[in-house]
N, C-alpha and C. Protein backbone atom coordinates (compact mmCIF):
# COMPACT_ATOMS: atom_id res chain seq x y z
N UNK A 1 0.84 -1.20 0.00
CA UNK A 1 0.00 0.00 0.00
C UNK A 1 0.87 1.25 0.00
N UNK A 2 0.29 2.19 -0.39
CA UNK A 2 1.77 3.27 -0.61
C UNK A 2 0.80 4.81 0.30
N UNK A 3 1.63 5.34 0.71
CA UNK A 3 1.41 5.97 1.40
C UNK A 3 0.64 7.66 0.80
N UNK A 4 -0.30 7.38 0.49
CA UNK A 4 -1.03 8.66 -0.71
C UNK A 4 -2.25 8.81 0.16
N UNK A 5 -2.98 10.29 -0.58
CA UNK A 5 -4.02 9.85 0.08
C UNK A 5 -5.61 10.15 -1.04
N UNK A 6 -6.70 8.99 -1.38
CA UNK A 6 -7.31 9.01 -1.95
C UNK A 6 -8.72 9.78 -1.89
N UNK A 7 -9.27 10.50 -2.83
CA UNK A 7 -10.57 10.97 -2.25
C UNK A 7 -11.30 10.67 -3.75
N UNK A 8 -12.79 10.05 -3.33
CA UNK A 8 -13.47 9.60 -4.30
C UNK A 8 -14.38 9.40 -3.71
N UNK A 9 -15.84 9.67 -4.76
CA UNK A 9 -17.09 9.77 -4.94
C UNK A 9 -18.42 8.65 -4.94
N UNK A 10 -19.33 8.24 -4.13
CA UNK A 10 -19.77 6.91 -4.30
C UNK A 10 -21.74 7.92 -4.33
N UNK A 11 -22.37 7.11 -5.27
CA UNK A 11 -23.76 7.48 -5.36
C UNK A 11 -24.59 6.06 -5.51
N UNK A 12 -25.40 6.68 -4.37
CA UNK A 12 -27.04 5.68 -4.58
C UNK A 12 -27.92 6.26 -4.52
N UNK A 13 -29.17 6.04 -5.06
CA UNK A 13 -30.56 6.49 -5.35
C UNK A 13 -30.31 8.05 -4.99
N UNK A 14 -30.60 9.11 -4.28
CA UNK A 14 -30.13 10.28 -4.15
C UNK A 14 -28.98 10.76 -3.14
N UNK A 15 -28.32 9.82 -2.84
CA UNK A 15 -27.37 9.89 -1.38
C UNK A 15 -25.87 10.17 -2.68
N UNK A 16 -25.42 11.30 -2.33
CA UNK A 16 -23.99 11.02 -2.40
C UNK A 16 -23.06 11.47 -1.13
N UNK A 17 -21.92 10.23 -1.30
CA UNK A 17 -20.54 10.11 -0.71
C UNK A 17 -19.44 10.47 -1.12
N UNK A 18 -19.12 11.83 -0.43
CA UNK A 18 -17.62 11.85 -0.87
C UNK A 18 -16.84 11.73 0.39
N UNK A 19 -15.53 10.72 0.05
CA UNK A 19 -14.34 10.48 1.40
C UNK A 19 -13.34 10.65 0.32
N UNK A 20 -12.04 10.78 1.64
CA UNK A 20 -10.98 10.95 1.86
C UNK A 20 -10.00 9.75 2.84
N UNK A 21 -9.88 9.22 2.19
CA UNK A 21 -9.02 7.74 2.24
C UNK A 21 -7.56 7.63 2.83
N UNK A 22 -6.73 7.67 3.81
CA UNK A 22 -5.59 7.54 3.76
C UNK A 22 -5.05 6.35 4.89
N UNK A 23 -3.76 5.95 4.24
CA UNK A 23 -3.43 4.83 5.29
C UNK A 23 -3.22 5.42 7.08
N UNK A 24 -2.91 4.72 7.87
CA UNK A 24 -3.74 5.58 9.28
C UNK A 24 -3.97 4.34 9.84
N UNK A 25 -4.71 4.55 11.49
CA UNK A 25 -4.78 3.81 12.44
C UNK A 25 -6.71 3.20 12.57
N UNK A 26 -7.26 3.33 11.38
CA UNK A 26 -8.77 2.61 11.07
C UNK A 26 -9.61 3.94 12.00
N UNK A 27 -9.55 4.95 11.56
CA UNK A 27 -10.62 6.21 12.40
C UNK A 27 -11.35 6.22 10.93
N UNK A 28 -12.99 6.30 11.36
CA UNK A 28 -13.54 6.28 10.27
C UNK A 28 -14.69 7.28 10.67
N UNK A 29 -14.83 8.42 10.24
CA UNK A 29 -15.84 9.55 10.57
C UNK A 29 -16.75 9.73 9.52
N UNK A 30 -18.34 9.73 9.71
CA UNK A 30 -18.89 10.55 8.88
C UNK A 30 -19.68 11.34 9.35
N UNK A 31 -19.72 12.35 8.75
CA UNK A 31 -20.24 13.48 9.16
C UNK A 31 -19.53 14.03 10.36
N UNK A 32 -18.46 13.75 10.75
CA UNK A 32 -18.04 14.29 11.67
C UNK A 32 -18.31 13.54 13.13
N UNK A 33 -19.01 12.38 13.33
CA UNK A 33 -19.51 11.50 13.74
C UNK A 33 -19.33 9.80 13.79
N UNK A 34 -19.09 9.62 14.96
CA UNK A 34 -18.84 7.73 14.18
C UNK A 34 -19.59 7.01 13.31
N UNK A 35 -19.46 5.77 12.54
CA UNK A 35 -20.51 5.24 11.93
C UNK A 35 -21.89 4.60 12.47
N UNK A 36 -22.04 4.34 14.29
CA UNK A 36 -22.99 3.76 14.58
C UNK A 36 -23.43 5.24 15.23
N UNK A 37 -22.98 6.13 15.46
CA UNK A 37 -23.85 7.48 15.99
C UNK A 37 -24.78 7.92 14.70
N UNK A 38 -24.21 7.96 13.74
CA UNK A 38 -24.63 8.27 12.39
C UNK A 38 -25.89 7.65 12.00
N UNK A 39 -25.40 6.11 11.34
CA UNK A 39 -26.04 5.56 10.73
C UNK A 39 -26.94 4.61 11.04
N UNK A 40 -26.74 4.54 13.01
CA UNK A 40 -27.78 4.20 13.68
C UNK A 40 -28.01 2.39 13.96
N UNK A 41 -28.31 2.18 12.51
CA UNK A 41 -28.12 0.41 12.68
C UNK A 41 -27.42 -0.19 12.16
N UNK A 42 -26.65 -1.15 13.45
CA UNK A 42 -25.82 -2.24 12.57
C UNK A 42 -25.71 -2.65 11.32
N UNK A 43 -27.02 -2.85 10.80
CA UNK A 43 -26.69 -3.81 9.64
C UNK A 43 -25.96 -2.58 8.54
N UNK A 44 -26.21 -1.20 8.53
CA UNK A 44 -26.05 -0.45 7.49
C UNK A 44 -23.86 -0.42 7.69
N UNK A 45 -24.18 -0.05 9.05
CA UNK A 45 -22.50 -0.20 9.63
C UNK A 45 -22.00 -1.48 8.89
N UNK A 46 -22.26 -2.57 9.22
CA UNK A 46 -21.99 -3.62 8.52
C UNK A 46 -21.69 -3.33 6.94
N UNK A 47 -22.45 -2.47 6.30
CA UNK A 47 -22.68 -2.61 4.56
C UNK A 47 -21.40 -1.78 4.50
N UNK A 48 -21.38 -0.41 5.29
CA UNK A 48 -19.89 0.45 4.75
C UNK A 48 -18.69 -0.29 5.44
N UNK A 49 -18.61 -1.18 6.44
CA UNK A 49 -17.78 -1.95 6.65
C UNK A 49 -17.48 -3.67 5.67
N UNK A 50 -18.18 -3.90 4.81
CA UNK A 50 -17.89 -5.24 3.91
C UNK A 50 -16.87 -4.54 2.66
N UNK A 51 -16.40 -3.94 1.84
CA UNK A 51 -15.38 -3.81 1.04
C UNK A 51 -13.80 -4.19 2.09
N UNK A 52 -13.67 -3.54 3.51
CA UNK A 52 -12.19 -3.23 3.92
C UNK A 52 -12.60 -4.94 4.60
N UNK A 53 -13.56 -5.50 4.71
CA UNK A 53 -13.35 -6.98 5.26
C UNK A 53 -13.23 -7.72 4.94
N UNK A 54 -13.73 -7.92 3.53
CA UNK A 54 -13.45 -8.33 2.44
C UNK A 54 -11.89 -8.36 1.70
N UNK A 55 -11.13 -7.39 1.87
CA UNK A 55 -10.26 -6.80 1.56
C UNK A 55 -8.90 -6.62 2.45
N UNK A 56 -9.54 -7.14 3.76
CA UNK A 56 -8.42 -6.97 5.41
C UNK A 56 -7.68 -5.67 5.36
N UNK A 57 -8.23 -4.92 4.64
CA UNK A 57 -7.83 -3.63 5.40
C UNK A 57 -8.65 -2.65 6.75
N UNK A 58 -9.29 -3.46 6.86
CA UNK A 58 -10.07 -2.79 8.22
C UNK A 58 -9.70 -2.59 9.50
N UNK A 59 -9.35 -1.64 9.61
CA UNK A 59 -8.40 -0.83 10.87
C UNK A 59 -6.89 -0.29 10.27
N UNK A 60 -6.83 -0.68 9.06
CA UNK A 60 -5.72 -0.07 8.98
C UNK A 60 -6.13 1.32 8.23
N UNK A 61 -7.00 1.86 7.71
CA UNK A 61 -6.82 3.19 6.83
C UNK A 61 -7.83 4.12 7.85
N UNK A 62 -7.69 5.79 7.41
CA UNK A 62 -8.41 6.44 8.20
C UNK A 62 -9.56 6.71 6.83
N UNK A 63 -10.38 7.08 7.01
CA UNK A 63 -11.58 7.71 6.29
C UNK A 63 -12.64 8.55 6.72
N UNK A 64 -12.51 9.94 6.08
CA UNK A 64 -12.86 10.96 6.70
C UNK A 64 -14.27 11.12 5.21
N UNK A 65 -15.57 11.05 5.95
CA UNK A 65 -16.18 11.26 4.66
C UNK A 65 -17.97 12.40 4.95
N UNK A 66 -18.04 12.50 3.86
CA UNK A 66 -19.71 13.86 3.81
C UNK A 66 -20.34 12.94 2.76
N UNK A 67 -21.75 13.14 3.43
CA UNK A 67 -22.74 11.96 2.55
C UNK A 67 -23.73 13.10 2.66
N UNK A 68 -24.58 13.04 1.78
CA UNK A 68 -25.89 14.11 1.68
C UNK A 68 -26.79 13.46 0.77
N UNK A 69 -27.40 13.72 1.08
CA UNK A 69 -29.40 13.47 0.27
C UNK A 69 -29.88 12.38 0.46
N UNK A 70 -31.19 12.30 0.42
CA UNK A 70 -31.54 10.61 0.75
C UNK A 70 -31.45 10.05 1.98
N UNK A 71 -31.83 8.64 2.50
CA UNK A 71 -31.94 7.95 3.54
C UNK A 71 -30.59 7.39 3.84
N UNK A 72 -30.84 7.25 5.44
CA UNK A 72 -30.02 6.67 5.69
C UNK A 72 -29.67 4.76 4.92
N UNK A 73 -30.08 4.21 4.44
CA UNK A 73 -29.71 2.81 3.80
C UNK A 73 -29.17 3.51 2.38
N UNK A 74 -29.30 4.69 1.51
CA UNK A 74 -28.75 4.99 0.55
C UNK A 74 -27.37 5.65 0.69
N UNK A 75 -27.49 6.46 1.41
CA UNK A 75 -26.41 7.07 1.74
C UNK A 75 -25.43 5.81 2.63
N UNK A 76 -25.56 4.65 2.94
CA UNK A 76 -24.98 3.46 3.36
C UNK A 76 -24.41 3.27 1.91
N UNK A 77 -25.28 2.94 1.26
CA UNK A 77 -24.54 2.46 0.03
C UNK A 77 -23.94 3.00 -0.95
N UNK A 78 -23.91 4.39 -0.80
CA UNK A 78 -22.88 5.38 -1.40
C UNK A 78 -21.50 5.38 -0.61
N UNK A 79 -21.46 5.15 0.44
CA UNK A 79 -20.40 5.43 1.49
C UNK A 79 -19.59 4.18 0.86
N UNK A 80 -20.39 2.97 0.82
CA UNK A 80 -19.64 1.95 0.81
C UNK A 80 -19.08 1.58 -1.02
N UNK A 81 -19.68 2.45 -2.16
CA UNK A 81 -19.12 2.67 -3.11
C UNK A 81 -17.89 3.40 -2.98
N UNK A 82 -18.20 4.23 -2.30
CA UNK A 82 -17.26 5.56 -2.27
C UNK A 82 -15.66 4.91 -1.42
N UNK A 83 -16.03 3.92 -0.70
CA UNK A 83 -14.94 3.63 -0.14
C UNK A 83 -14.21 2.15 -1.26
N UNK A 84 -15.39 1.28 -1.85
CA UNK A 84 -15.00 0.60 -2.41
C UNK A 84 -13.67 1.44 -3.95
N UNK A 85 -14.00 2.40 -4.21
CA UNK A 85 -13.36 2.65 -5.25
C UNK A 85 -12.21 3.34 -4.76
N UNK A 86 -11.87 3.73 -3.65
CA UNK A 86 -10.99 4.69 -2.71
C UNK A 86 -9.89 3.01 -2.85
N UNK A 87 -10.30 2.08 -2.53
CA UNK A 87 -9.41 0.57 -2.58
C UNK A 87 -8.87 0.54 -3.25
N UNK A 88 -9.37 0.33 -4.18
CA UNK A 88 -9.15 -0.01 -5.85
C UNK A 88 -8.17 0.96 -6.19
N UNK A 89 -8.09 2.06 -5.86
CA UNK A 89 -7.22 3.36 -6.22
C UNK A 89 -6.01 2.94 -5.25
N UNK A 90 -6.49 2.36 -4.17
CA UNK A 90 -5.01 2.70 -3.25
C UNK A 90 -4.28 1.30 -3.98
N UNK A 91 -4.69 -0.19 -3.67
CA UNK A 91 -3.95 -0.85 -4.51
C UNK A 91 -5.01 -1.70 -5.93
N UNK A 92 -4.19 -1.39 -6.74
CA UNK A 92 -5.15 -2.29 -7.56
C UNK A 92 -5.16 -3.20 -8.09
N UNK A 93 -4.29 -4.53 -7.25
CA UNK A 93 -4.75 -6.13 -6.41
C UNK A 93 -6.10 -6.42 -6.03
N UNK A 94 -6.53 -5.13 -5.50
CA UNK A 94 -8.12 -5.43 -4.87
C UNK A 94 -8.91 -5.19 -5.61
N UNK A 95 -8.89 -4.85 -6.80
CA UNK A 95 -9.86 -4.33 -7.68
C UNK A 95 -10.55 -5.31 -8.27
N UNK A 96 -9.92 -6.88 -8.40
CA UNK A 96 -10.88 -8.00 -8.91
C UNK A 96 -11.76 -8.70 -7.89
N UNK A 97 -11.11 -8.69 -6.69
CA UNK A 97 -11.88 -8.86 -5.54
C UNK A 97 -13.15 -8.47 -5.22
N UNK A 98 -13.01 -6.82 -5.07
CA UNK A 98 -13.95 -5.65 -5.19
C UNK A 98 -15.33 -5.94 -6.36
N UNK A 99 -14.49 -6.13 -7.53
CA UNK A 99 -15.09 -6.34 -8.71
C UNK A 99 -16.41 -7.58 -8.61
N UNK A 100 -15.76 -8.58 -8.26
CA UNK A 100 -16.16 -9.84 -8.05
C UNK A 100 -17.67 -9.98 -7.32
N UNK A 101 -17.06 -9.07 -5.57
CA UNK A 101 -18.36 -8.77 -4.69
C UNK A 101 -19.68 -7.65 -5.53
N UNK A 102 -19.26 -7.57 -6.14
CA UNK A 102 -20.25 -6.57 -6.73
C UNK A 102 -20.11 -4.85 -5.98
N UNK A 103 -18.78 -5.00 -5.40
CA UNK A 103 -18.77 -3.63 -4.63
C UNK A 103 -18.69 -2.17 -5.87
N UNK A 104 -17.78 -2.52 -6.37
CA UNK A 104 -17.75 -1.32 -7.79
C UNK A 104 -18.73 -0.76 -8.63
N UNK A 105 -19.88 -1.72 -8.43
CA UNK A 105 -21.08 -1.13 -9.96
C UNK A 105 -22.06 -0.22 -8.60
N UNK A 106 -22.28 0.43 -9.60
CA UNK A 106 -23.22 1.55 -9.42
C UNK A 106 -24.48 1.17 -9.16
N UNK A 107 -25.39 1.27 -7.99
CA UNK A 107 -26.68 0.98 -8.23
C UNK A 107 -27.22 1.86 -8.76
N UNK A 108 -28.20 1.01 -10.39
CA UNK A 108 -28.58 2.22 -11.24
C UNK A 108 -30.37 2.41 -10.57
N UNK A 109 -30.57 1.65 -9.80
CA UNK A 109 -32.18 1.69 -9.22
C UNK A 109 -32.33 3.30 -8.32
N UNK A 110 -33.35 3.90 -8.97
CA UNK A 110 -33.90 5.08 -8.46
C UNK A 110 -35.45 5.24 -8.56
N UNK A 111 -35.99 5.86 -7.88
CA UNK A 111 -37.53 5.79 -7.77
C UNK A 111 -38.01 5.96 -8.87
N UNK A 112 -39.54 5.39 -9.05
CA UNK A 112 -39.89 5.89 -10.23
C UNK A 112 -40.43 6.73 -10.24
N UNK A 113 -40.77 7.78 -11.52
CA UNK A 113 -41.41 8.89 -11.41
C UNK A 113 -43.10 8.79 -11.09
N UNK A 114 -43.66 9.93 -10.64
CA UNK A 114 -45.20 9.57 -10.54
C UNK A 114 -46.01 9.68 -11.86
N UNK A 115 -46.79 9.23 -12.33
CA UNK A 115 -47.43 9.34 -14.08
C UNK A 115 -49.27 9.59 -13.40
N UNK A 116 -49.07 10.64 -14.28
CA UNK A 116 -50.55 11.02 -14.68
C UNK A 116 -51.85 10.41 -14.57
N UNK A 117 -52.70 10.86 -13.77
CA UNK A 117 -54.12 10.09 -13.56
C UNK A 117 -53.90 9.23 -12.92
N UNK A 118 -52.99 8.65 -11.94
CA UNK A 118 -52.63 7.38 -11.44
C UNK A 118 -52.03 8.30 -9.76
N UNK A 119 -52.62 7.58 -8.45
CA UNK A 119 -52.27 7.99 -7.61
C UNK A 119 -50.62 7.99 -7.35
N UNK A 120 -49.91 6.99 -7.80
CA UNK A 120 -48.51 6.46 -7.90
C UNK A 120 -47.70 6.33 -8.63
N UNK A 121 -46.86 5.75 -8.96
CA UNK A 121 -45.71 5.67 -10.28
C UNK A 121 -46.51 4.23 -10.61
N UNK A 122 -46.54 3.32 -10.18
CA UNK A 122 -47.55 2.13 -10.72
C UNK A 122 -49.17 1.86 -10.24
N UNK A 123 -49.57 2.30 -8.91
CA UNK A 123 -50.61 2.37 -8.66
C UNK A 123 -51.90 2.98 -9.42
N UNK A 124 -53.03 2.14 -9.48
CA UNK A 124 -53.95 3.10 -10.56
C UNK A 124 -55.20 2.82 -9.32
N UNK A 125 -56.29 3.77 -9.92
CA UNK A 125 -57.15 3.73 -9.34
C UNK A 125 -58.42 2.39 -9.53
N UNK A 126 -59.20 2.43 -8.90
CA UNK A 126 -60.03 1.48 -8.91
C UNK A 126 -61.00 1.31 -10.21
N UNK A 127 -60.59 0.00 -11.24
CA UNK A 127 -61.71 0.49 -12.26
C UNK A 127 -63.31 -0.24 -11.81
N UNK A 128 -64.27 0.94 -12.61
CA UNK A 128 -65.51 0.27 -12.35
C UNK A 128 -66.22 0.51 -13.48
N UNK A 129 -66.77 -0.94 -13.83
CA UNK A 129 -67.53 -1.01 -15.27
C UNK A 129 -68.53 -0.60 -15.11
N UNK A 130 -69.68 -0.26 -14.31
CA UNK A 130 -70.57 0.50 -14.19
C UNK A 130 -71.10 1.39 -12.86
């Protein structure tokens, strides 16, 4: 691992992540905040923690990162793009690994829009034949 320090961009549904990656003693802040003050439940902690466990770098890098828009489970999974590609940049050994878990692709799923005459984006109203 070489001693640099990475900053890169991770997006889901409206949440984006941007961090700042460097090798370090595993301090991982977002928002200025730890990840379970933040993001509240385990399992999401868990999701931005599977790339560096996957990967055994967990505790060794610091990551300093700002997430905005969207829920907390989106903004989980921007964080954990955002850190997956921060890897890949620091060595890129891990990048088939990464690749493999499906950590690198982009989730392209976003809400659907709402459509006309219809209470919902798929919901319709009740038909009645007479």
């Amino acid at each position: 691992m070489s001693e640099a320090v990475f900053s890169t961009t991770g997006r889901r549904k409206v949440s984006v992540a941007r961090i700042v990656m460097k090798v370090g003693g595993g301090i991982l802040t977002i928002n200025d905040k730890s990840p379970k003050e933040y993001l509240k439940r385990d399992v999401l902690v868990d999701i931005i923690n599977q790339p560096m466990t996957e990967t055994d770098t967990l505790g060794k890098l610091d990551i300093t990162c700002r997430v905005t828009g969207g829920g907390l489970s989106g903004q989980a999974g921007a964080i954990r793009l955002a850190i997956s590609r921060a890897l890949a940049a620091l060595d890129p050994d891990l990048r088939p690994v990464l690749r493999r878990r499906g950590y690198l692709t982009r989730d392209p799923r976003v809400v659907e829009r709402k459509k006309y005459g219809q209470p919902k984006a798929r919901k319709r109203y009740q038909y009645s034949k007479r």
